[in-house]
Protein backbone atom coordinates (compact mmCIF):
# COMPACT_ATOMS: atom_id res chain seq x y z
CA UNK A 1 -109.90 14.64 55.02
CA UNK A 2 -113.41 15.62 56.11
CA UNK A 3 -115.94 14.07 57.93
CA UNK A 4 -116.75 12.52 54.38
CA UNK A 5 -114.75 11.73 52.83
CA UNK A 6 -113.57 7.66 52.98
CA UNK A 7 -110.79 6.91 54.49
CA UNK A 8 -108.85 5.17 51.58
CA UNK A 9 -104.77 4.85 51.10
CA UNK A 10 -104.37 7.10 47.62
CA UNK A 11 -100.25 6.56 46.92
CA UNK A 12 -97.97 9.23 46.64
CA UNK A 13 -94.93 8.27 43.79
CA UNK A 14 -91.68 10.07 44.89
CA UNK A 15 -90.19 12.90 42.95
CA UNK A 16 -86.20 12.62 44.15
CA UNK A 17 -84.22 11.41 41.81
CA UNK A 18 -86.87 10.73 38.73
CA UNK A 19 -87.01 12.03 35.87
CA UNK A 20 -90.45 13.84 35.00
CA UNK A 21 -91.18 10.93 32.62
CA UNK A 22 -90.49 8.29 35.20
CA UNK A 23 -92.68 9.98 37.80
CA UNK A 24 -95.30 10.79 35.56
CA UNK A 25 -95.55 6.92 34.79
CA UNK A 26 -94.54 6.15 38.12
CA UNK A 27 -98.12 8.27 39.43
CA UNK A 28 -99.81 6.46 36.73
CA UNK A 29 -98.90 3.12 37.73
CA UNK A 30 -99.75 3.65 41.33
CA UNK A 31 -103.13 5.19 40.43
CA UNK A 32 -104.39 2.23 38.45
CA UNK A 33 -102.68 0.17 41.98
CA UNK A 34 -105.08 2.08 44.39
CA UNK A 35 -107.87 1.73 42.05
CA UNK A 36 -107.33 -2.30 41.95
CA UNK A 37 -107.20 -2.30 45.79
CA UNK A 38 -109.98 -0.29 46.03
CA UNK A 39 -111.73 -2.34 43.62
CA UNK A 40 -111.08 -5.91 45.14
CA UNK A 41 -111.99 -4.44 48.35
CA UNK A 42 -115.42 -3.34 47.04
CA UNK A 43 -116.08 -7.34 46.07
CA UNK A 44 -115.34 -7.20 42.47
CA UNK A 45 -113.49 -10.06 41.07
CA UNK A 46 -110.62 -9.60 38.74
CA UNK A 47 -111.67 -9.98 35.26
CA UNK A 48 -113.99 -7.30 35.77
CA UNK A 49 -111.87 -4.62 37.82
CA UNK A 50 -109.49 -5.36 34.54
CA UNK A 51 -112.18 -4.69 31.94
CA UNK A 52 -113.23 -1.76 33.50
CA UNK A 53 -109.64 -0.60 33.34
CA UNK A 54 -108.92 -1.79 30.02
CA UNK A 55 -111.81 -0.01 28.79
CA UNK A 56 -111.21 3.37 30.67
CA UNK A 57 -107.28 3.61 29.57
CA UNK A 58 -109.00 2.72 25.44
CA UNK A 59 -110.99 5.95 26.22
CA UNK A 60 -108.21 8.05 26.95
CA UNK A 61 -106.28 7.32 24.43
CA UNK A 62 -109.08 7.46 21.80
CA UNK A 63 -109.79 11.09 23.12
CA UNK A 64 -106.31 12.20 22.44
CA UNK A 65 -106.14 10.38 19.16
CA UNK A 66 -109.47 12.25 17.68
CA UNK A 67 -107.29 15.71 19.42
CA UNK A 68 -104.88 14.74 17.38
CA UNK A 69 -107.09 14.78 13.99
């Protein structure tokens, strides 16, 4: 990390023993866990750290449904 950068936990999902499905939803699922803590550490309260997610995961699977047609 540099000077900075914030000094934040980002969580690393273990490859041993997964399959490339489980770690790919394995990285997901602790992604969208940093970004809560990092969220309700920032003040926000939960309904809207889970609209904000809500909405963001909607966008990225609209994008790769208009890829798709």
């Amino acid at each position: 990390m540099t000077e900075k950068e914030p000094d934040i936990l980002i969580t690393e999902f273990p490859k041993k023993g997964f399959t490339i499905i489980d770690q790919l939803q394995g990285r997901v699922q602790f992604a969208i866990l940093d970004q809560i803590e990092l969220m309700k550490t920032s003040g926000m309260e939960y309904e809207e750290i889970s609209k904000i997610i809500l909405s963001n995961i909607e966008k990225i699977l609209d994008s790769y449904r208009l890829k798709e047609n």
